[in-house]
PDB file of N, CA and C in Angstrom:
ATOM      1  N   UNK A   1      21.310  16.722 -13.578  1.00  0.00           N
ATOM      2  CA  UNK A   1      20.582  15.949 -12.583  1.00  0.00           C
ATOM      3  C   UNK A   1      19.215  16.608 -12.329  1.00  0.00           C
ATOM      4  N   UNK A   2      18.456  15.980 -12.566  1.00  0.00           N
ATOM      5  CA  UNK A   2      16.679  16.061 -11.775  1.00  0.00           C
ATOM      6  C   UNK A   2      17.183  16.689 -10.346  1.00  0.00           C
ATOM      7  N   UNK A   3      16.135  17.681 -10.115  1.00  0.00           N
ATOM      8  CA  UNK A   3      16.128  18.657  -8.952  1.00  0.00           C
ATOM      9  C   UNK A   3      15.408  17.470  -7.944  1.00  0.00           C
ATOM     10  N   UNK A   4      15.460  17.253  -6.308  1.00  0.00           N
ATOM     11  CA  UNK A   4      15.222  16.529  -5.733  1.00  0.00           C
ATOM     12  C   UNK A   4      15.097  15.142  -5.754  1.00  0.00           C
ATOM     13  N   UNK A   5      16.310  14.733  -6.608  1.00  0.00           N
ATOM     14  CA  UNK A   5      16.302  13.362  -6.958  1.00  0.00           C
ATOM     15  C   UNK A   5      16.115  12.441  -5.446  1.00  0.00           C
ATOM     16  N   UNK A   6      15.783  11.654  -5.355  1.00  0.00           N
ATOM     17  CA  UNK A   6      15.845  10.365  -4.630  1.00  0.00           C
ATOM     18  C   UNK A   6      16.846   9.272  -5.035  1.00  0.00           C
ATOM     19  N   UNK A   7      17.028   8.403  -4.353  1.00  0.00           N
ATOM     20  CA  UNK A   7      17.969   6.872  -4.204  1.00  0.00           C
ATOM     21  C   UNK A   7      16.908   5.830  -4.732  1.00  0.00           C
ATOM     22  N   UNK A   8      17.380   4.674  -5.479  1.00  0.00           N
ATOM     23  CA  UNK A   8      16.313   3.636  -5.649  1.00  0.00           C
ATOM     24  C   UNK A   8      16.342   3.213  -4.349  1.00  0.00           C
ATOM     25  N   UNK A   9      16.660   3.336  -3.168  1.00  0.00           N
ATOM     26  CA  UNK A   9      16.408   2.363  -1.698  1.00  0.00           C
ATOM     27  C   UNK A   9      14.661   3.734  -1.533  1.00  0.00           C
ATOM     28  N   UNK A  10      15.230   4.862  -1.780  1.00  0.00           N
ATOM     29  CA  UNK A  10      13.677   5.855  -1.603  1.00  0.00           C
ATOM     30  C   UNK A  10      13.134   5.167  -2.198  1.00  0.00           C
ATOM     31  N   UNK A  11      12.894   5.073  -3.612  1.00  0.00           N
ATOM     32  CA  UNK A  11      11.888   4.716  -4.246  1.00  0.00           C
ATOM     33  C   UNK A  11      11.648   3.682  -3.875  1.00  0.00           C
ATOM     34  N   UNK A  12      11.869   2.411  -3.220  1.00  0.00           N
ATOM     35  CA  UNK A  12      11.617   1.239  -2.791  1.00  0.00           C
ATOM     36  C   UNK A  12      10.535   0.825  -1.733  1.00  0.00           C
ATOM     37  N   UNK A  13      10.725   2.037  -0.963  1.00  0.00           N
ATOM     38  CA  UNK A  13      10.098   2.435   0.159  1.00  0.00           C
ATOM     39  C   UNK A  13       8.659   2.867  -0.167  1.00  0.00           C
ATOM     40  N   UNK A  14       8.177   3.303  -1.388  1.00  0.00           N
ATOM     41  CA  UNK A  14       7.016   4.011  -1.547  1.00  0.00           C
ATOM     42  C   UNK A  14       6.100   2.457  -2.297  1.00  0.00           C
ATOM     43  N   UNK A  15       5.007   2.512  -1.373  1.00  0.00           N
ATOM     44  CA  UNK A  15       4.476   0.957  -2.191  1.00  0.00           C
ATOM     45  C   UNK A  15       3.203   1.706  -2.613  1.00  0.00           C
ATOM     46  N   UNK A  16       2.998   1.436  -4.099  1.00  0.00           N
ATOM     47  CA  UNK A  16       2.198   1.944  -5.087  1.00  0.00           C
ATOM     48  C   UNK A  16       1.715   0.621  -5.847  1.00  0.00           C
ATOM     49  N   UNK A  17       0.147   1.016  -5.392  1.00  0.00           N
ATOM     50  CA  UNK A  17      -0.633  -0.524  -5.306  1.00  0.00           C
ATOM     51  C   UNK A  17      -1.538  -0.293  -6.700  1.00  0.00           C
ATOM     52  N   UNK A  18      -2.362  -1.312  -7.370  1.00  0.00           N
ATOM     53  CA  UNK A  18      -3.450  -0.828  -8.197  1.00  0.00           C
ATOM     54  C   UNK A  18      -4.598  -1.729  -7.002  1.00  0.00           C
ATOM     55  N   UNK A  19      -5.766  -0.758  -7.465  1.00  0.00           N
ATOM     56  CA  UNK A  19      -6.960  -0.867  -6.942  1.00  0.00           C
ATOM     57  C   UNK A  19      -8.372  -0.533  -7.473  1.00  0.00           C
ATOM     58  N   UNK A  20      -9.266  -1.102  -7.208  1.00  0.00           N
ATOM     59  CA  UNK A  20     -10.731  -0.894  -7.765  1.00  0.00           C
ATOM     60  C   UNK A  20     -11.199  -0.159  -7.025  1.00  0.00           C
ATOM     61  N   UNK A  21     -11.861   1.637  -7.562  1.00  0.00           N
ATOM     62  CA  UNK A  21     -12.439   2.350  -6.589  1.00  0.00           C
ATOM     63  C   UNK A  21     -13.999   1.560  -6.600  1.00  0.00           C
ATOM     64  N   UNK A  22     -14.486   1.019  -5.464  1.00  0.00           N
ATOM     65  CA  UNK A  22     -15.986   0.351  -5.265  1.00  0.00           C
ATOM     66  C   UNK A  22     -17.027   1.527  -5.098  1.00  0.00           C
ATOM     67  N   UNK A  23     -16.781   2.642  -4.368  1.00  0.00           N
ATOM     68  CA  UNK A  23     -17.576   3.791  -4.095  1.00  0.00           C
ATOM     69  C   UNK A  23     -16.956   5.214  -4.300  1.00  0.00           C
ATOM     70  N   UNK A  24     -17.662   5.925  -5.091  1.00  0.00           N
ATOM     71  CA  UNK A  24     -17.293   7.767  -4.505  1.00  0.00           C
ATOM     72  C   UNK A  24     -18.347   8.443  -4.203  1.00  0.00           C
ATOM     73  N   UNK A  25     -18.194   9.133  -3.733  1.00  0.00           N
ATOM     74  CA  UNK A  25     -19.242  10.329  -3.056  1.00  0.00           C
ATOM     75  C   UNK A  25     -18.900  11.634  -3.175  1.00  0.00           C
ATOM     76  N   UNK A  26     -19.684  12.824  -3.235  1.00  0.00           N
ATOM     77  CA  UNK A  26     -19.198  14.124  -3.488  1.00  0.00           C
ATOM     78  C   UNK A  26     -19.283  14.068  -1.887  1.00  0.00           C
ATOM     79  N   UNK A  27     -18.030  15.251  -1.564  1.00  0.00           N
ATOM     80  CA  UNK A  27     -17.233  15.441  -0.366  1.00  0.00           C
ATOM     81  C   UNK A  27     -17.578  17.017  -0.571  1.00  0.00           C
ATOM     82  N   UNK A  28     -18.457  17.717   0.423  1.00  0.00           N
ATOM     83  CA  UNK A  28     -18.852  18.947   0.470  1.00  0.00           C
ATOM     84  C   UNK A  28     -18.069  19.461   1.512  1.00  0.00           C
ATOM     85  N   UNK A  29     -17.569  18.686   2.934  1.00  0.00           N
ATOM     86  CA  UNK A  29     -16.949  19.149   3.625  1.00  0.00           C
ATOM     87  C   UNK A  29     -15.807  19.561   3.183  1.00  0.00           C
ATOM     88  N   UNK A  30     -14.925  19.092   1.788  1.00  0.00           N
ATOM     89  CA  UNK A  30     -13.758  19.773   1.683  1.00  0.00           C
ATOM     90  C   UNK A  30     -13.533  21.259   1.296  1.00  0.00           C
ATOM     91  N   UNK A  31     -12.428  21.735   1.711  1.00  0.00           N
ATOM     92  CA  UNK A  31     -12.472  23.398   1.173  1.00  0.00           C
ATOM     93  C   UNK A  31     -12.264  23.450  -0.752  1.00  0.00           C
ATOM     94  N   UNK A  32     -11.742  22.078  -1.177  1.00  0.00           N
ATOM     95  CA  UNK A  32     -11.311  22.290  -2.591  1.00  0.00           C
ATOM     96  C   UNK A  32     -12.096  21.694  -3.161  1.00  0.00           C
ATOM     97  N   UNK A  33     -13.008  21.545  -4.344  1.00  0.00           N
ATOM     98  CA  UNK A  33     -14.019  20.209  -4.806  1.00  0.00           C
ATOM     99  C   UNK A  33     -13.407  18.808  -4.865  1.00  0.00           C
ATOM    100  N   UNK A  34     -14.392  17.904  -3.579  1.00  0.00           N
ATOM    101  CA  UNK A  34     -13.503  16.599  -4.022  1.00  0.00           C
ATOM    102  C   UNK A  34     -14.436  15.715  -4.166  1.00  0.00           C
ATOM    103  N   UNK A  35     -13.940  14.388  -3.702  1.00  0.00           N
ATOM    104  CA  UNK A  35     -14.618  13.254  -3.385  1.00  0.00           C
ATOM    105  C   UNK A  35     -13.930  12.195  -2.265  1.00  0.00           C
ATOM    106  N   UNK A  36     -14.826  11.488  -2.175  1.00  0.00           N
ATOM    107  CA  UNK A  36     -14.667  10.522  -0.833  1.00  0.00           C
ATOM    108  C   UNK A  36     -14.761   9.254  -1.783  1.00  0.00           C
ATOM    109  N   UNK A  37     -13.593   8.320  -1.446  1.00  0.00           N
ATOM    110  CA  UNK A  37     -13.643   6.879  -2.816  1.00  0.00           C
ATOM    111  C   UNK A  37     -13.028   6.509  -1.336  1.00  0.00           C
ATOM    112  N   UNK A  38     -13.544   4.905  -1.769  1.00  0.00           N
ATOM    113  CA  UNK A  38     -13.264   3.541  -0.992  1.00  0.00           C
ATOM    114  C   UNK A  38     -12.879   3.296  -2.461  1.00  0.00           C
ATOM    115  N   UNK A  39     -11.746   2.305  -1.443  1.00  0.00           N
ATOM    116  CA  UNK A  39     -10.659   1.680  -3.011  1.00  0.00           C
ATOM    117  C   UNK A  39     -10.442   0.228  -2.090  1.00  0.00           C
ATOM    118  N   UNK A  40     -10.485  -1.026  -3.231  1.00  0.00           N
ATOM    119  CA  UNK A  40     -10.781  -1.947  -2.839  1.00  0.00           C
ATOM    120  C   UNK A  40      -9.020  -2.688  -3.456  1.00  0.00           C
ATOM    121  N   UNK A  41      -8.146  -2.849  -2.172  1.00  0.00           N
ATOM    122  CA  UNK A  41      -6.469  -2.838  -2.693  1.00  0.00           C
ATOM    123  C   UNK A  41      -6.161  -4.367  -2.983  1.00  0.00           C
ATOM    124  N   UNK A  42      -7.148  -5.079  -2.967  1.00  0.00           N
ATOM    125  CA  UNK A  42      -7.517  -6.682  -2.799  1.00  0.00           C
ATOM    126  C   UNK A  42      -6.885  -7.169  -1.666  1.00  0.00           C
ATOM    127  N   UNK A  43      -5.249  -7.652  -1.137  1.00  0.00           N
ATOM    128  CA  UNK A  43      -5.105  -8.501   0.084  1.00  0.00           C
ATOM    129  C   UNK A  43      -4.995  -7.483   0.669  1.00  0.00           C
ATOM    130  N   UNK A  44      -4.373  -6.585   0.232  1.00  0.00           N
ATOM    131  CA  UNK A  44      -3.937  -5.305   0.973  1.00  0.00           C
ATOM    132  C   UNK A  44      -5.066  -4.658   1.641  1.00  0.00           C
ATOM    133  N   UNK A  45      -6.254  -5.200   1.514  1.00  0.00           N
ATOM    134  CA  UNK A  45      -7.228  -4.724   2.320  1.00  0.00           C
ATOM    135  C   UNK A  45      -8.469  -3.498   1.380  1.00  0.00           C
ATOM    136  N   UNK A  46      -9.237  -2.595   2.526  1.00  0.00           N
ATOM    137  CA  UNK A  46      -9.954  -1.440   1.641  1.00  0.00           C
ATOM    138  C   UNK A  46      -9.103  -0.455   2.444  1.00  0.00           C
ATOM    139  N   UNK A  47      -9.264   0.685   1.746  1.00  0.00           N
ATOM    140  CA  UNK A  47      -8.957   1.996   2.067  1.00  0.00           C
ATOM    141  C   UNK A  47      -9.990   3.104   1.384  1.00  0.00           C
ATOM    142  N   UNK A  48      -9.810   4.000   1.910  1.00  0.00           N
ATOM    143  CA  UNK A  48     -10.692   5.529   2.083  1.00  0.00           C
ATOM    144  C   UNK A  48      -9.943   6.672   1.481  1.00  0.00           C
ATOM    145  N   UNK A  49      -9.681   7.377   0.146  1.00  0.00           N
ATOM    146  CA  UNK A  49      -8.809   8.743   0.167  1.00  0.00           C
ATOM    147  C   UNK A  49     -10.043   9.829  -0.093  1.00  0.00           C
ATOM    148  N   UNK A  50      -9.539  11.126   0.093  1.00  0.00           N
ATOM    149  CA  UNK A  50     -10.265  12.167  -0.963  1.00  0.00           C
ATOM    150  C   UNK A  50      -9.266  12.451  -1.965  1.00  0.00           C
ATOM    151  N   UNK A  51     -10.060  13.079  -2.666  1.00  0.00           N
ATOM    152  CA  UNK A  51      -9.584  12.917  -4.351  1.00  0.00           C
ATOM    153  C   UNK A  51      -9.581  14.019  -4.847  1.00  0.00           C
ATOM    154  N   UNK A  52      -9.138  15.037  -5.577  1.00  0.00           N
ATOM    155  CA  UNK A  52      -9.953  16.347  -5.860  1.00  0.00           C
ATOM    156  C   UNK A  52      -9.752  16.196  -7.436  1.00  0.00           C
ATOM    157  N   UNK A  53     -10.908  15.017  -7.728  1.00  0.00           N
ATOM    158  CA  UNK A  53     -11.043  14.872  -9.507  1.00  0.00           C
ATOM    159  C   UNK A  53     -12.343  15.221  -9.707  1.00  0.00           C
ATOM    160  N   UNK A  54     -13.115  16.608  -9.789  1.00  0.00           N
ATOM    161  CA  UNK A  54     -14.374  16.534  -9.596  1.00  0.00           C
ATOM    162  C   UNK A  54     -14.495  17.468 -11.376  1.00  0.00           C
ATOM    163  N   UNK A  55     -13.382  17.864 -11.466  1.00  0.00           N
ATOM    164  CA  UNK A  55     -13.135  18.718 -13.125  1.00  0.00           C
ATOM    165  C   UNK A  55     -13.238  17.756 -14.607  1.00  0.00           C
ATOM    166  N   UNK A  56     -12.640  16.208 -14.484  1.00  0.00           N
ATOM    167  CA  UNK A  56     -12.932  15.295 -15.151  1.00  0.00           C
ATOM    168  C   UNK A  56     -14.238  14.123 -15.122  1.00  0.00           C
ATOM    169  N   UNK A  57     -14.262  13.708 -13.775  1.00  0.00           N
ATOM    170  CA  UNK A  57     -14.972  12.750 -13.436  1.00  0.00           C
ATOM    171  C   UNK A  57     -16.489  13.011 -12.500  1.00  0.00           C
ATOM    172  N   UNK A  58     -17.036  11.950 -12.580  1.00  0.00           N
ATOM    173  CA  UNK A  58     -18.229  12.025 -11.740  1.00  0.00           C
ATOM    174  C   UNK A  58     -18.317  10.568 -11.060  1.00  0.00           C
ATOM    175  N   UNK A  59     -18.889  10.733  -9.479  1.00  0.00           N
ATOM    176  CA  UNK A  59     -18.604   9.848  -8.919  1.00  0.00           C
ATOM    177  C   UNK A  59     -19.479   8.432  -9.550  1.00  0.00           C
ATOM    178  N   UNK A  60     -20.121   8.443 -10.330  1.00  0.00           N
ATOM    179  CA  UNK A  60     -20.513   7.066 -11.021  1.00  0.00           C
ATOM    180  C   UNK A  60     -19.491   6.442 -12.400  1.00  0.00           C
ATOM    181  N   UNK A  61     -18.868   7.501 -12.928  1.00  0.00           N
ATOM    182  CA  UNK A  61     -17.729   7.682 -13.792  1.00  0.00           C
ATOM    183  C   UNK A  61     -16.461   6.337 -12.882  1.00  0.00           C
ATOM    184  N   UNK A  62     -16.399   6.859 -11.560  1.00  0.00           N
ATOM    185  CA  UNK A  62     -15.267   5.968 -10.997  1.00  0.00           C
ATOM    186  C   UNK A  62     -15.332   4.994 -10.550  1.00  0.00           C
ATOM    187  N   UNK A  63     -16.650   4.749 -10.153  1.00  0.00           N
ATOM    188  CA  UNK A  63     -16.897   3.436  -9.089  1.00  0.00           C
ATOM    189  C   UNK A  63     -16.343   2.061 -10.386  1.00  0.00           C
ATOM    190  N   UNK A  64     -16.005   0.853  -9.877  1.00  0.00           N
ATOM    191  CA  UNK A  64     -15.411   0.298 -11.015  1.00  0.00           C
ATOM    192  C   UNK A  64     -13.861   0.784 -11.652  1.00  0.00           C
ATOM    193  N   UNK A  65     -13.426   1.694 -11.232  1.00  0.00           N
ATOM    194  CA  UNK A  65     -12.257   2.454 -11.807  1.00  0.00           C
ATOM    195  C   UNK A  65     -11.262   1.378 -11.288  1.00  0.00           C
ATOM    196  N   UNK A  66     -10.032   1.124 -11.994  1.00  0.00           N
ATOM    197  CA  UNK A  66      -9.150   0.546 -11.807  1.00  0.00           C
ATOM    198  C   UNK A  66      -8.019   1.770 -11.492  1.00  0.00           C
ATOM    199  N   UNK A  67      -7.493   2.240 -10.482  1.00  0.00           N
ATOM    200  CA  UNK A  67      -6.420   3.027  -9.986  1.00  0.00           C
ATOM    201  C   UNK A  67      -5.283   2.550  -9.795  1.00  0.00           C
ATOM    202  N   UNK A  68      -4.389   3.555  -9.711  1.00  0.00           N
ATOM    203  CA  UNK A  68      -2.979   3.308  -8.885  1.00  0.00           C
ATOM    204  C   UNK A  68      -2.864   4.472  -7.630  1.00  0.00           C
ATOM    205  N   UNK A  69      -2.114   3.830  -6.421  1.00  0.00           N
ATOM    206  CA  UNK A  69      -2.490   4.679  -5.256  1.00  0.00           C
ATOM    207  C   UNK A  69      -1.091   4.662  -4.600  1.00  0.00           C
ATOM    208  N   UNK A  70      -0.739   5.719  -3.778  1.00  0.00           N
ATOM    209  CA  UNK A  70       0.129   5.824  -2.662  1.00  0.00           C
ATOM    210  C   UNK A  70      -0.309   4.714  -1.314  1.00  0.00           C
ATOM    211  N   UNK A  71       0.211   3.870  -0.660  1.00  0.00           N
ATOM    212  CA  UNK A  71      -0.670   3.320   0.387  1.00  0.00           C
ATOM    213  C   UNK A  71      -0.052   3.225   1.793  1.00  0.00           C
ATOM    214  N   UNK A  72       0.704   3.528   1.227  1.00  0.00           N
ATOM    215  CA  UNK A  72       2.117   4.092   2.865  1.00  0.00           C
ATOM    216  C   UNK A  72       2.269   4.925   3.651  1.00  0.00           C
ATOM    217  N   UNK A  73       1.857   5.683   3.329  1.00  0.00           N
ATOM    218  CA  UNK A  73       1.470   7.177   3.939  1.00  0.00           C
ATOM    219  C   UNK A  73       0.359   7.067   5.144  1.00  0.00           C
ATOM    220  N   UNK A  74       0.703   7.848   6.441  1.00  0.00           N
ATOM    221  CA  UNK A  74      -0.337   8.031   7.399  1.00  0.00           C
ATOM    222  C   UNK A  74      -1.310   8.775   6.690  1.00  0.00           C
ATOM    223  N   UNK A  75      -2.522   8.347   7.515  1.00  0.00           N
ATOM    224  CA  UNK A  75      -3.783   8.888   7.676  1.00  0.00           C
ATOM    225  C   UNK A  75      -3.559  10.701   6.878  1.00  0.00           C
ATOM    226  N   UNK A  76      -4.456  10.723   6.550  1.00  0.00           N
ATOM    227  CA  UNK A  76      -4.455  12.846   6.647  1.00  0.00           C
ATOM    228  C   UNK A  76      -5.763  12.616   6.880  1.00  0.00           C
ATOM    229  N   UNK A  77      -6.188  13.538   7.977  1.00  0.00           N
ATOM    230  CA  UNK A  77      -7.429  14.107   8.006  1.00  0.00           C
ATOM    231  C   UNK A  77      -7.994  15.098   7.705  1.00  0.00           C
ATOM    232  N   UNK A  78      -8.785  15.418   6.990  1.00  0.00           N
ATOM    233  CA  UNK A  78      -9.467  16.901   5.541  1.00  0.00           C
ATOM    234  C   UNK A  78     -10.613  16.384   6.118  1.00  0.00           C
ATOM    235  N   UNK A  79     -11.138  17.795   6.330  1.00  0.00           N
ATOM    236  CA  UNK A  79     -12.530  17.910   6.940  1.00  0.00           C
ATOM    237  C   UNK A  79     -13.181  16.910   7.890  1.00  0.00           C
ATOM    238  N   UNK A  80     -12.765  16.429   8.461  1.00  0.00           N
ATOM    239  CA  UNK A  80     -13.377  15.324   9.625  1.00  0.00           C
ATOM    240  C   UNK A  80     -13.305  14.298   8.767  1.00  0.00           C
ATOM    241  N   UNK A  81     -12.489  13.833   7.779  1.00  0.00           N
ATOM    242  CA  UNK A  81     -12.295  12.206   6.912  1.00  0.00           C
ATOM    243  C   UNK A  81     -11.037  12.026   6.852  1.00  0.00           C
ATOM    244  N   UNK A  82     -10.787  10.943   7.335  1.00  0.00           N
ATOM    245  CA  UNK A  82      -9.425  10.154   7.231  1.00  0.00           C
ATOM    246  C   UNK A  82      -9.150   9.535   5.858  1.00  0.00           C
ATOM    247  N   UNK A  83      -8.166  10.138   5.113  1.00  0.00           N
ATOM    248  CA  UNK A  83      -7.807   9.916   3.517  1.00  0.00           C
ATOM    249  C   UNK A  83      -6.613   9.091   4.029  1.00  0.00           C
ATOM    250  N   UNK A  84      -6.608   7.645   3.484  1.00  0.00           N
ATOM    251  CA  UNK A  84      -5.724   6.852   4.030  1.00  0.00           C
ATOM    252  C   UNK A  84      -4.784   6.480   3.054  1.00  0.00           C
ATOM    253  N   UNK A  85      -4.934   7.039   1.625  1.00  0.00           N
ATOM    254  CA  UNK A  85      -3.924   6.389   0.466  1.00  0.00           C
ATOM    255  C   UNK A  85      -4.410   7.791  -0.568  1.00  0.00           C
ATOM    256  N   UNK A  86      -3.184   7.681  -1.109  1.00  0.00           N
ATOM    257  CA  UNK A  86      -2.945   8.630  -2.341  1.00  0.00           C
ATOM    258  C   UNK A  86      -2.776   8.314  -3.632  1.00  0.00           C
ATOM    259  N   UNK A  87      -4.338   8.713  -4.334  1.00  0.00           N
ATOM    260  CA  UNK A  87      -4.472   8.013  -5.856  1.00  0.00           C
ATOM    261  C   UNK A  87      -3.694   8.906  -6.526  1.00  0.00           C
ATOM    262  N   UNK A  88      -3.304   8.610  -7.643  1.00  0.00           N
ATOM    263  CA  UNK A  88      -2.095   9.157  -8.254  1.00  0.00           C
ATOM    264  C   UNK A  88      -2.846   9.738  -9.767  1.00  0.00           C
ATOM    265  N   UNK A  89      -2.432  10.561 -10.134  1.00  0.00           N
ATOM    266  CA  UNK A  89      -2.989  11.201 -11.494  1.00  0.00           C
ATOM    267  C   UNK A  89      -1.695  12.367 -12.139  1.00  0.00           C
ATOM    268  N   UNK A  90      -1.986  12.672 -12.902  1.00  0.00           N
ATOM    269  CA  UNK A  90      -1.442  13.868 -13.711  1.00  0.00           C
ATOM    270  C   UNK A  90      -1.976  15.160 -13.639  1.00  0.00           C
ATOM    271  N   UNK A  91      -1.171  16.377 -13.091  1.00  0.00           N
ATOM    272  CA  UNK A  91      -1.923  17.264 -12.748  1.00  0.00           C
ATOM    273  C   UNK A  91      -1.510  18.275 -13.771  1.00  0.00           C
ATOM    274  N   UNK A  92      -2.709  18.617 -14.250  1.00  0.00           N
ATOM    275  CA  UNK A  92      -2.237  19.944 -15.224  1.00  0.00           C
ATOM    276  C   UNK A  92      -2.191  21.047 -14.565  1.00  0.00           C
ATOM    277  N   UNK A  93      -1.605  22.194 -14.990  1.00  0.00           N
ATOM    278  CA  UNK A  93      -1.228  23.735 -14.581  1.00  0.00           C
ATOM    279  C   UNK A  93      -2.479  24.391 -13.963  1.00  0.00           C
ATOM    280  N   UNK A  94      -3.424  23.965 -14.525  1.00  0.00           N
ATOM    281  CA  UNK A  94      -4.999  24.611 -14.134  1.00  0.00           C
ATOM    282  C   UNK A  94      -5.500  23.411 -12.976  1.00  0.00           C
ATOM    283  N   UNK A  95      -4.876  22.555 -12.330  1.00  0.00           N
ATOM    284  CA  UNK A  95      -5.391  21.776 -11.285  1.00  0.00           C
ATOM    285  C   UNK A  95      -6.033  20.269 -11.605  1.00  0.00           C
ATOM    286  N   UNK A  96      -5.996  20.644 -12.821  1.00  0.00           N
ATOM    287  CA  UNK A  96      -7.399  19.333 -13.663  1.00  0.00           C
ATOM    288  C   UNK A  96      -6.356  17.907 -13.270  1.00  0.00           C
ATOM    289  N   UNK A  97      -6.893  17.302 -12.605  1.00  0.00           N
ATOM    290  CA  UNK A  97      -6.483  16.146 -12.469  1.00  0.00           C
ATOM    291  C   UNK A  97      -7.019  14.820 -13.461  1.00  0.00           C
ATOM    292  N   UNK A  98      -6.057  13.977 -14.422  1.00  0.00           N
ATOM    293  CA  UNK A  98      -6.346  13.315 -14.902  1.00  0.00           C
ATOM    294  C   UNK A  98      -5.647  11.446 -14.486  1.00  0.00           C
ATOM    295  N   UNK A  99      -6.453  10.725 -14.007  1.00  0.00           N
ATOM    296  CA  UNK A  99      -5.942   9.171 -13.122  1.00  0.00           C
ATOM    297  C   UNK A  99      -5.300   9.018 -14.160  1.00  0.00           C
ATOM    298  N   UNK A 100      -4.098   7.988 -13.092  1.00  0.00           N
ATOM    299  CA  UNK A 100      -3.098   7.184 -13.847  1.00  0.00           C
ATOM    300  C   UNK A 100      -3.910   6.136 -13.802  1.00  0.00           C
ATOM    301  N   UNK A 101      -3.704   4.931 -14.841  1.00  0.00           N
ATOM    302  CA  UNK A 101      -4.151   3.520 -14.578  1.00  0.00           C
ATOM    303  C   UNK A 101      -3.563   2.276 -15.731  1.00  0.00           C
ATOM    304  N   UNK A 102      -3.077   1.585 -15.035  1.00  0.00           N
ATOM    305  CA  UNK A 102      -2.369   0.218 -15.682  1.00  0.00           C
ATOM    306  C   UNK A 102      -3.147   0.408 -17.260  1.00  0.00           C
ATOM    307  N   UNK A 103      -2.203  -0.338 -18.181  1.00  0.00           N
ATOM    308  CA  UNK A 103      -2.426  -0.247 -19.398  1.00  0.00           C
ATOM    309  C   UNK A 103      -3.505  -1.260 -19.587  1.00  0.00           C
ATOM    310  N   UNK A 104      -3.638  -2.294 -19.029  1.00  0.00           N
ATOM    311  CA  UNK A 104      -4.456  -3.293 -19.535  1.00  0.00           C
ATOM    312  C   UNK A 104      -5.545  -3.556 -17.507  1.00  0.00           C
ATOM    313  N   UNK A 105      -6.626  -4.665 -17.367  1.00  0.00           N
ATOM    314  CA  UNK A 105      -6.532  -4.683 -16.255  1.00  0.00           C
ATOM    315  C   UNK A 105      -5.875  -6.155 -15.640  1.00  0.00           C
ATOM    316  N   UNK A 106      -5.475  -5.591 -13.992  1.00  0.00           N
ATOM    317  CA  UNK A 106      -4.964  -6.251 -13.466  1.00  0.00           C
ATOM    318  C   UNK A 106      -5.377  -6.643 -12.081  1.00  0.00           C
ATOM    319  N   UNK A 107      -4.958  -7.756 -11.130  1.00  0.00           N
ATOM    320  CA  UNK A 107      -5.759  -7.810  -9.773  1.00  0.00           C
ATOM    321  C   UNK A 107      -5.319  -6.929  -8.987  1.00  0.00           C
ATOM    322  N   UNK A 108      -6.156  -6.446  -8.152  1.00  0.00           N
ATOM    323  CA  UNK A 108      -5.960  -5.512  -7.288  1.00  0.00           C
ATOM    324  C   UNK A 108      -5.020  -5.647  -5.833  1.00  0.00           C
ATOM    325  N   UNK A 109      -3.852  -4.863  -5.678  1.00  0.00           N
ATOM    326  CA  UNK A 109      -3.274  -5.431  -4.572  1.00  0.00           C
ATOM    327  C   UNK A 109      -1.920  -5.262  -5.425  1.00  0.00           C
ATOM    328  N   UNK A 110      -1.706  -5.043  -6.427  1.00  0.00           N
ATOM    329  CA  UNK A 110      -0.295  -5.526  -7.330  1.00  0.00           C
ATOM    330  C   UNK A 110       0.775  -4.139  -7.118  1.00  0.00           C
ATOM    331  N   UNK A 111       1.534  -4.332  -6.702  1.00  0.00           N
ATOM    332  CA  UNK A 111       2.561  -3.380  -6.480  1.00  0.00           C
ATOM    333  C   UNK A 111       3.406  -3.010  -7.625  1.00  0.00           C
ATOM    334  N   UNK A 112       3.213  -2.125  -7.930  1.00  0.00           N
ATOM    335  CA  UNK A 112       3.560  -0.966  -9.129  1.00  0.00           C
ATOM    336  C   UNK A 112       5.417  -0.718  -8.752  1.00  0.00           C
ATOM    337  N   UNK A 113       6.075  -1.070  -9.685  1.00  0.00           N
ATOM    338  CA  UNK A 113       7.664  -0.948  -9.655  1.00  0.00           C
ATOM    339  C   UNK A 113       8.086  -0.259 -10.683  1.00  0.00           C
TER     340      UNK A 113
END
């Protein structure tokens, strides 16, 4: 058995949206290198995360980005910014974060199962 397995009723619970990041910005207030992205979730509305993909990407690199995000989760506040959803990536051993994103594109708002 997988160490900290979950129930499919857990996994049910976690709604994992795709979305178009519209803006990023370098985020100096954070203690780790990040960024500040508005992600556009289509009905589901916009949202705000920080990101700490600053090892792969550049914030003109993302704008246009098609993501997948955490969107259930309260607020966290990092450095005086409210990160309201959690983009999802692959993290290597050295921190390097590389985005997940749908194989083909899709509308934004679509809940990931």
């Amino acid at each position: 058995m997988v160490e900290n397995s979950i129930t499919w009723a857990d996994f049910e619970k976690i709604e994992i949206l795709t979305g178009t990041i519209v803006q990023a910005e370098n985020f100096p207030e954070a203690r780790k290198p990040a960024y500040k992205l508005t992600i556009d979730f289509g009905p589901n509305g916009i949202r705000r995360s920080s990101a700490q993909l600053t090892s792969l990407y550049q914030p003109d690199q993302l704008t246009g980005m098609q993501i997948v995000a955490v969107v259930n989760f309260p607020p966290k506040r990092i450095a005086g910014f409210d990160s309201e959803c959690l983009v999802l990536g692959a993290v290597a051993d050295d921190g390097t974060v590389t985005l997940l994103q749908t194989e083909r594109p899709t509308a934004n708002g679509i809940r990931i199962a």
